[in-house]
PDB file of N, CA and C in Angstrom:
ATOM      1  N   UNK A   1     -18.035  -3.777  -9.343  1.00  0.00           N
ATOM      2  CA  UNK A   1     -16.728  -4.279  -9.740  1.00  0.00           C
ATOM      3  C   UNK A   1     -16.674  -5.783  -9.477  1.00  0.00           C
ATOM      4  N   UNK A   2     -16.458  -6.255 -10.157  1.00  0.00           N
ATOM      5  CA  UNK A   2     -16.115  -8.032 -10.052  1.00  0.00           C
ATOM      6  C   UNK A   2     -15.261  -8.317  -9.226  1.00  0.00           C
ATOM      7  N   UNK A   3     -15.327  -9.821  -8.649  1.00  0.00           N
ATOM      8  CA  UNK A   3     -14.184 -10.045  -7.680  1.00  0.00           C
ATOM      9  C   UNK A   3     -13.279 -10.448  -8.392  1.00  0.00           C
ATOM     10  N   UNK A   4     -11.838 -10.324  -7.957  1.00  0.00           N
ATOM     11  CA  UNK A   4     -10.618 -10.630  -8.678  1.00  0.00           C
ATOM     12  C   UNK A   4      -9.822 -11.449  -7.334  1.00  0.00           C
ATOM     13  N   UNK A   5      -9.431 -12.367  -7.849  1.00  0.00           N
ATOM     14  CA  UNK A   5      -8.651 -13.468  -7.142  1.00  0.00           C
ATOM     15  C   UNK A   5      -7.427 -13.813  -7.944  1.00  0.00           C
ATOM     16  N   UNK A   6      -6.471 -13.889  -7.360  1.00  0.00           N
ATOM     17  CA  UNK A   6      -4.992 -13.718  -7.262  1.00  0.00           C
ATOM     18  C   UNK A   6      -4.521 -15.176  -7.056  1.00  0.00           C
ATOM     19  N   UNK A   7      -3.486 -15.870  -8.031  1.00  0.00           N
ATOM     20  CA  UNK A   7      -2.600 -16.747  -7.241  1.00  0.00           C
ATOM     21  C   UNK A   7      -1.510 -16.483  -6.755  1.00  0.00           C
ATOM     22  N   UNK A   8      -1.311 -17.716  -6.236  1.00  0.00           N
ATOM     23  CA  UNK A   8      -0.021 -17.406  -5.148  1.00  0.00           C
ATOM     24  C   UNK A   8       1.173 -16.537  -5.653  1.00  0.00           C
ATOM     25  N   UNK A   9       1.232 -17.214  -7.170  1.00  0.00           N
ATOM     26  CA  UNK A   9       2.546 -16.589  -8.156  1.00  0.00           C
ATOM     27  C   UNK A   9       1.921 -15.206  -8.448  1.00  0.00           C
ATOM     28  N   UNK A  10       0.920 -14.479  -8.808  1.00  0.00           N
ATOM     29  CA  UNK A  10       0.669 -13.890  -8.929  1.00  0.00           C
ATOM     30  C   UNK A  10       0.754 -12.718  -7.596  1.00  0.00           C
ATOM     31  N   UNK A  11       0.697 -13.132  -6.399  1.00  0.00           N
ATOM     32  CA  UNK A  11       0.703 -12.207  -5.586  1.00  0.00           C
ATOM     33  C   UNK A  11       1.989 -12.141  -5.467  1.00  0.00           C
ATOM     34  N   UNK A  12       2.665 -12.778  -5.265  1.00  0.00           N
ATOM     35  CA  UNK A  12       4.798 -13.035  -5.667  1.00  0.00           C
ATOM     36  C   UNK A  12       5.112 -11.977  -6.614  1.00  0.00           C
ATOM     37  N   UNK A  13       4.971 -12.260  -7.719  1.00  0.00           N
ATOM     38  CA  UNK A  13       5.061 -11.336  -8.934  1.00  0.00           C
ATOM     39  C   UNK A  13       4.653 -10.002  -8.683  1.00  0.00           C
ATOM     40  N   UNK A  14       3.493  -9.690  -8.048  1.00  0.00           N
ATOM     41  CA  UNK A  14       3.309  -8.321  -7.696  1.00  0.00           C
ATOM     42  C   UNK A  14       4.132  -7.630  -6.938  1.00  0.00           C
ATOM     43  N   UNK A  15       4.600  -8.443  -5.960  1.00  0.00           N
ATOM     44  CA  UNK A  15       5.444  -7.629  -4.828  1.00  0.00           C
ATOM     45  C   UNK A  15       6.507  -7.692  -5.066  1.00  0.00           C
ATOM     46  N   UNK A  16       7.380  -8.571  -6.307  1.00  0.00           N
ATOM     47  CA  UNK A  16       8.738  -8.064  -6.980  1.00  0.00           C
ATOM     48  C   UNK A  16       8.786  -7.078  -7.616  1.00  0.00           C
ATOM     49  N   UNK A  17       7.691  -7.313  -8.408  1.00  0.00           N
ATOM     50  CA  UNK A  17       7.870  -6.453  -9.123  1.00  0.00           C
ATOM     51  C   UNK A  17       6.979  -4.903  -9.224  1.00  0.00           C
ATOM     52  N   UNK A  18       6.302  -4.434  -7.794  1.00  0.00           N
ATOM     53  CA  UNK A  18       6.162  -2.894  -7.111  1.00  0.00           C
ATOM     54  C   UNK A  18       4.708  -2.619  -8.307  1.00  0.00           C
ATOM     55  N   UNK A  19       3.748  -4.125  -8.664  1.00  0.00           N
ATOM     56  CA  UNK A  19       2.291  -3.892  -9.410  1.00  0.00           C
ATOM     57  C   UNK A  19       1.680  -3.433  -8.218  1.00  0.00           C
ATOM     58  N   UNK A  20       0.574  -2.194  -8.330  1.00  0.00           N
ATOM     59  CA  UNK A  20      -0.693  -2.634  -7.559  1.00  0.00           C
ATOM     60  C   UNK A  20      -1.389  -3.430  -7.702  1.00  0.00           C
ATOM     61  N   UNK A  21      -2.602  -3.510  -6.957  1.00  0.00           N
ATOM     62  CA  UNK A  21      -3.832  -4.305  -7.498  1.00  0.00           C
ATOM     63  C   UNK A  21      -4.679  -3.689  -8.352  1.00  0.00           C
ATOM     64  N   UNK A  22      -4.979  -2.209  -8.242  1.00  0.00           N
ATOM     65  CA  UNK A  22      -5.449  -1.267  -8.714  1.00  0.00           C
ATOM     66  C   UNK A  22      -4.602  -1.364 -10.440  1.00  0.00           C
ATOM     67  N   UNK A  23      -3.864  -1.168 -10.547  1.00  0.00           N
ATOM     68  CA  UNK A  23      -3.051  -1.704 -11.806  1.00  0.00           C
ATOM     69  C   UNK A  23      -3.293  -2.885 -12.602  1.00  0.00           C
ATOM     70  N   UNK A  24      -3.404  -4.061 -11.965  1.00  0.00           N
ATOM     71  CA  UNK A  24      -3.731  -4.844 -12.416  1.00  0.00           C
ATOM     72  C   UNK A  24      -4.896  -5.099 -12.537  1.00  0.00           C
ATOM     73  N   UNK A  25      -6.309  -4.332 -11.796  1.00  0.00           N
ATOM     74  CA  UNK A  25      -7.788  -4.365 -12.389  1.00  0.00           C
ATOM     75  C   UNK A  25      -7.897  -3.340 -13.522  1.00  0.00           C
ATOM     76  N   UNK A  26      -7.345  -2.229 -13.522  1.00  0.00           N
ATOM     77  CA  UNK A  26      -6.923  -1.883 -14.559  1.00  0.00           C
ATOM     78  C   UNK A  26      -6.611  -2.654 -16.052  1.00  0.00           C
ATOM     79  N   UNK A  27      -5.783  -3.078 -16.042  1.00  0.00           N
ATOM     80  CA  UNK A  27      -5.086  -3.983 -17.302  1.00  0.00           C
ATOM     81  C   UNK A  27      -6.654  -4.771 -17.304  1.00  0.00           C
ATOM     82  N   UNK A  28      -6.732  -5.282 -16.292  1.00  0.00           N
ATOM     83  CA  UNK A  28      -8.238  -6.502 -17.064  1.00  0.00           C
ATOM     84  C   UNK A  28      -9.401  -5.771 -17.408  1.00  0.00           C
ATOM     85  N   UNK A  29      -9.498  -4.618 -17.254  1.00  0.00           N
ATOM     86  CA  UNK A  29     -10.846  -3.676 -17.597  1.00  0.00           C
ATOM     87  C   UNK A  29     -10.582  -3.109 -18.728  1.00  0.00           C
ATOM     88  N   UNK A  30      -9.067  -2.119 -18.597  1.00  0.00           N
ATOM     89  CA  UNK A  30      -8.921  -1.472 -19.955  1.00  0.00           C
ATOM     90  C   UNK A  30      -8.244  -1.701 -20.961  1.00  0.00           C
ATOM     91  N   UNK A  31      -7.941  -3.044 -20.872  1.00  0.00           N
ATOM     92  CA  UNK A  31      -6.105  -3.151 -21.898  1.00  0.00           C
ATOM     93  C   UNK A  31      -6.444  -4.373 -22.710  1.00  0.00           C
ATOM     94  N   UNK A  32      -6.105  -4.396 -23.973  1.00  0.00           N
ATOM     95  CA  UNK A  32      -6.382  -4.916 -25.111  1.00  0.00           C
ATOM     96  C   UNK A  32      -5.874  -6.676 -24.685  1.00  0.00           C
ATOM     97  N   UNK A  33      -6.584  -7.319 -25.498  1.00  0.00           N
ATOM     98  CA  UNK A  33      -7.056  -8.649 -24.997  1.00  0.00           C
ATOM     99  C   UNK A  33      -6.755  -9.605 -26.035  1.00  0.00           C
ATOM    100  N   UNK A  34      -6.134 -10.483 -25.629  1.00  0.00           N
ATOM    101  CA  UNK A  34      -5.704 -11.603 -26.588  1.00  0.00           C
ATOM    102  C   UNK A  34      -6.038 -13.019 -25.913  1.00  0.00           C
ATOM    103  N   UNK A  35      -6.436 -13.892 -26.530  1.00  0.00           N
ATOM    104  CA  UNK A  35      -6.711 -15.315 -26.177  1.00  0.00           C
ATOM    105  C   UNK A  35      -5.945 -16.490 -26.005  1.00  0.00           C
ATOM    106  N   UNK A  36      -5.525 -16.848 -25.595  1.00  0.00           N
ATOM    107  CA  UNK A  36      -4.214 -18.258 -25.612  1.00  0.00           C
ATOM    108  C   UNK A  36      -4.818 -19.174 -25.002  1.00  0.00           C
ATOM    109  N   UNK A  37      -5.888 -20.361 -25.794  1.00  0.00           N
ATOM    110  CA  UNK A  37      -5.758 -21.338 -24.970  1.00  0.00           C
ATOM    111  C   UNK A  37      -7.439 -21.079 -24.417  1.00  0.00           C
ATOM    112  N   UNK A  38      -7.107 -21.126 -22.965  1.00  0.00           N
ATOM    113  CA  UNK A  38      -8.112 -20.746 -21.530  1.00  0.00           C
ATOM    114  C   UNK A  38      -8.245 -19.724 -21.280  1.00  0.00           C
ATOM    115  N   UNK A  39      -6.890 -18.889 -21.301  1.00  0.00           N
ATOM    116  CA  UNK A  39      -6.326 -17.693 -20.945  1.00  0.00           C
ATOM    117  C   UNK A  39      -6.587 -16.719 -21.485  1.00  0.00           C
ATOM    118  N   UNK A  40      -6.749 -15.680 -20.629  1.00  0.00           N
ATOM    119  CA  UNK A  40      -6.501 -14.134 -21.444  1.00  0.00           C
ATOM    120  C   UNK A  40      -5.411 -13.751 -21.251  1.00  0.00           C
ATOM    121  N   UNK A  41      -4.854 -12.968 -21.909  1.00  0.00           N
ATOM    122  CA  UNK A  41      -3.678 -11.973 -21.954  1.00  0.00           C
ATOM    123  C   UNK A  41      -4.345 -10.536 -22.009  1.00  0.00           C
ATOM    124  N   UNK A  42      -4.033  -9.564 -20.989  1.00  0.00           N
ATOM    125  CA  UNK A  42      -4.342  -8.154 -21.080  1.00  0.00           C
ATOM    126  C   UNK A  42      -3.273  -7.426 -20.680  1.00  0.00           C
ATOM    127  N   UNK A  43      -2.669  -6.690 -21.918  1.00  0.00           N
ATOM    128  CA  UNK A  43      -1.741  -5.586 -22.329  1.00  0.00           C
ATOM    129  C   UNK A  43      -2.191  -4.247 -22.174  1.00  0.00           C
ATOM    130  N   UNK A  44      -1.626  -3.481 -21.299  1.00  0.00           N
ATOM    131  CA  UNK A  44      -2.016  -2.135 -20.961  1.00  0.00           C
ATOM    132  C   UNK A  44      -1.090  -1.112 -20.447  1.00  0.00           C
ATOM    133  N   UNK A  45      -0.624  -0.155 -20.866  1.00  0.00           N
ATOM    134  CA  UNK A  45       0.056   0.753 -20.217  1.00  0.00           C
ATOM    135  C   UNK A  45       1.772  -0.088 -20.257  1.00  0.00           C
ATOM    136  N   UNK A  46       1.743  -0.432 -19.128  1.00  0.00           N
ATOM    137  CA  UNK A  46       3.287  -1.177 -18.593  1.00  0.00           C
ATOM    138  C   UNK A  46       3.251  -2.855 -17.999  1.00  0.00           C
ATOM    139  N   UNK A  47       1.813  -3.216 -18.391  1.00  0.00           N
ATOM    140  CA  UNK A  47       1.757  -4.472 -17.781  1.00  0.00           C
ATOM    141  C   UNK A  47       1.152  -5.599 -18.606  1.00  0.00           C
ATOM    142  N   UNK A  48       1.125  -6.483 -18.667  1.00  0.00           N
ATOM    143  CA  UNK A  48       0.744  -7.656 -19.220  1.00  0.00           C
ATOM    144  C   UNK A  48       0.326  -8.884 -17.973  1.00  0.00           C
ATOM    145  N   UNK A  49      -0.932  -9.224 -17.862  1.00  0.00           N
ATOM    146  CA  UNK A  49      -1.804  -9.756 -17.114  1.00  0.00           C
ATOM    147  C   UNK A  49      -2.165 -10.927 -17.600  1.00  0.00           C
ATOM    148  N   UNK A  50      -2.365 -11.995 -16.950  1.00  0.00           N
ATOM    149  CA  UNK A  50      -2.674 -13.093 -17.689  1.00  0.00           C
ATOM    150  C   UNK A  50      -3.612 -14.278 -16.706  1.00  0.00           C
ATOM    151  N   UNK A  51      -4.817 -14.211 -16.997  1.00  0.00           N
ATOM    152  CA  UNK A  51      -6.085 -14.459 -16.224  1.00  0.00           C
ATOM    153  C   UNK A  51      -7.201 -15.322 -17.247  1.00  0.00           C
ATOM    154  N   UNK A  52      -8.237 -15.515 -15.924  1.00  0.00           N
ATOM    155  CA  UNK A  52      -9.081 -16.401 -16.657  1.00  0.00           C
ATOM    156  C   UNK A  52     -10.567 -15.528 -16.497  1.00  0.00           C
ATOM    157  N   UNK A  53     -11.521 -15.573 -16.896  1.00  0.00           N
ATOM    158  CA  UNK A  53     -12.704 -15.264 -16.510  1.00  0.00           C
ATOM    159  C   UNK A  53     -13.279 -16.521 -15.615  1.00  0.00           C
ATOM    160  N   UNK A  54     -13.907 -15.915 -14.931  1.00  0.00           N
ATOM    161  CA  UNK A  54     -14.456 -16.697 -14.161  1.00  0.00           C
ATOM    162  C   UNK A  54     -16.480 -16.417 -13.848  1.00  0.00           C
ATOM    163  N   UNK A  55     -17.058 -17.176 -13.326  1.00  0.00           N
ATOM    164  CA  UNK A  55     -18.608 -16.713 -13.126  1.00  0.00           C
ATOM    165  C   UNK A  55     -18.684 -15.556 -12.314  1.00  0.00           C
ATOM    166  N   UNK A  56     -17.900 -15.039 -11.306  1.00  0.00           N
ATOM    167  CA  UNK A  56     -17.861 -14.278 -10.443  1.00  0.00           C
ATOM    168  C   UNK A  56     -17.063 -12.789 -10.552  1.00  0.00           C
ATOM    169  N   UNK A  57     -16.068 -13.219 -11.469  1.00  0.00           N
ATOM    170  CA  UNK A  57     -14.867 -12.364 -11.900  1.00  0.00           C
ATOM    171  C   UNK A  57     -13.847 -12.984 -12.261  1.00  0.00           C
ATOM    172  N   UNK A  58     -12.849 -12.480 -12.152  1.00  0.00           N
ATOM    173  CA  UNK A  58     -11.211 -13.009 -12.315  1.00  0.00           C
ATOM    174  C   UNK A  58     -10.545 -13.613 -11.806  1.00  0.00           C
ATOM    175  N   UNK A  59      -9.589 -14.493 -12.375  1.00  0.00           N
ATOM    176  CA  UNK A  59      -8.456 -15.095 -11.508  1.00  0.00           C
ATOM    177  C   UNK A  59      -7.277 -14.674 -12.270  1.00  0.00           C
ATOM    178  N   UNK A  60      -6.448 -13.938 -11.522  1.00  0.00           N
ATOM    179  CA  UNK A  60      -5.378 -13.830 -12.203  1.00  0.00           C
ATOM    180  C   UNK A  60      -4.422 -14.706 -11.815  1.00  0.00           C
ATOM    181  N   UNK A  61      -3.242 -15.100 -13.116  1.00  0.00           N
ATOM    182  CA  UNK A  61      -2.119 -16.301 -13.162  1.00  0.00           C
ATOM    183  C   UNK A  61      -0.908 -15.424 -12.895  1.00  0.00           C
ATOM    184  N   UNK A  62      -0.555 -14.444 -13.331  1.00  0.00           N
ATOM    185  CA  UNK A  62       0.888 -13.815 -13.466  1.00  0.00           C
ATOM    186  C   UNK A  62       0.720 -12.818 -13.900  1.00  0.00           C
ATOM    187  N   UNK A  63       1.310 -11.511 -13.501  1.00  0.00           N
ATOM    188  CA  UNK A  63       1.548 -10.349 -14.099  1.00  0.00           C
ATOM    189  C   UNK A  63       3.114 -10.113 -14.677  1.00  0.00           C
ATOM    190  N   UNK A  64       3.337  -9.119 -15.927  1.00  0.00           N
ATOM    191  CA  UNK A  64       4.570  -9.303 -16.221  1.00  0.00           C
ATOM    192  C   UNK A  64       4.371  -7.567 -16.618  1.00  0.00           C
ATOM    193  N   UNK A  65       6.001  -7.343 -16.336  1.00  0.00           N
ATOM    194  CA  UNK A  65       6.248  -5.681 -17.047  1.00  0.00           C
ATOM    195  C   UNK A  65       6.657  -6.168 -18.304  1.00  0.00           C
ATOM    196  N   UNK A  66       6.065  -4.887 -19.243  1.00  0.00           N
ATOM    197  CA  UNK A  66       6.750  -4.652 -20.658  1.00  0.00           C
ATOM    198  C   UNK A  66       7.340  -3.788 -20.925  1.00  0.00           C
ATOM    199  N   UNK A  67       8.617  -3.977 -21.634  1.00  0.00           N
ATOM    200  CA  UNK A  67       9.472  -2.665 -21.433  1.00  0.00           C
ATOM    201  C   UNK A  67       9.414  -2.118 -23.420  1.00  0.00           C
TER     202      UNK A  67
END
Protein backbone atom coordinates (compact mmCIF):
# COMPACT_ATOMS: atom_id res chain seq x y z
CA UNK A 1 0.00 0.00 0.00
CA UNK A 2 1.49 3.44 -0.73
CA UNK A 3 2.07 6.04 1.78
CA UNK A 4 -0.64 8.63 1.99
CA UNK A 5 0.05 11.98 3.60
CA UNK A 6 -2.57 14.29 4.71
CA UNK A 7 -2.67 18.13 5.04
CA UNK A 8 -3.43 20.02 7.75
CA UNK A 9 -6.93 21.01 6.00
CA UNK A 10 -7.32 17.78 5.11
CA UNK A 11 -6.99 16.21 8.49
CA UNK A 12 -9.61 19.24 9.69
CA UNK A 13 -11.99 18.21 7.07
CA UNK A 14 -11.87 14.67 8.12
CA UNK A 15 -12.74 15.15 11.63
CA UNK A 16 -15.77 17.52 10.71
CA UNK A 17 -16.83 15.84 8.71
CA UNK A 18 -16.75 11.83 10.59
CA UNK A 19 -14.21 10.57 6.96
CA UNK A 20 -11.98 7.72 7.85
CA UNK A 21 -8.70 7.28 6.53
CA UNK A 22 -9.64 3.94 5.37
CA UNK A 23 -12.36 5.87 3.28
CA UNK A 24 -10.36 8.08 1.94
CA UNK A 25 -7.60 5.36 0.64
CA UNK A 26 -10.44 3.96 -0.63
CA UNK A 27 -11.70 6.90 -2.89
CA UNK A 28 -7.88 7.14 -4.20
CA UNK A 29 -7.70 3.37 -5.10
CA UNK A 30 -11.25 2.82 -6.23
CA UNK A 31 -13.16 5.92 -7.33
CA UNK A 32 -13.21 7.40 -10.70
CA UNK A 33 -10.61 10.06 -11.47
CA UNK A 34 -10.60 13.35 -12.98
CA UNK A 35 -7.65 15.78 -13.60
CA UNK A 36 -7.67 19.58 -12.72
CA UNK A 37 -4.58 21.17 -13.20
CA UNK A 38 -1.85 19.12 -10.74
CA UNK A 39 -4.63 17.62 -9.05
CA UNK A 40 -6.65 14.64 -8.96
CA UNK A 41 -10.13 14.52 -8.07
CA UNK A 42 -11.40 10.97 -6.84
CA UNK A 43 -15.22 10.44 -6.64
CA UNK A 44 -16.39 7.38 -4.88
CA UNK A 45 -19.24 6.16 -2.97
CA UNK A 46 -19.95 9.49 -0.69
CA UNK A 47 -16.69 11.26 -1.04
CA UNK A 48 -14.74 13.36 -3.27
CA UNK A 49 -10.89 13.49 -2.58
CA UNK A 50 -8.62 15.75 -3.99
CA UNK A 51 -4.78 14.82 -4.06
CA UNK A 52 -1.65 14.71 -5.83
CA UNK A 53 0.47 11.70 -6.75
CA UNK A 54 3.45 11.72 -5.44
CA UNK A 55 6.94 9.29 -5.93
CA UNK A 56 6.07 7.56 -2.77
CA UNK A 57 2.24 7.81 -2.75
CA UNK A 58 -0.28 10.45 -1.98
CA UNK A 59 -0.87 13.69 -0.64
CA UNK A 60 -4.11 14.46 0.01
CA UNK A 61 -5.54 18.41 -0.18
CA UNK A 62 -9.26 18.12 1.01
CA UNK A 63 -11.90 15.71 1.26
CA UNK A 64 -15.53 16.72 0.53
CA UNK A 65 -19.08 14.77 0.98
CA UNK A 66 -21.40 14.44 -2.00
CA UNK A 67 -24.81 14.43 -1.42
Amino acid sequence: MPDIKYSRHARMRMVERGISAREVRDAIIGGSKQTRGNKIVSTYKHLEVVFRKLDDGYYVITVMLRW
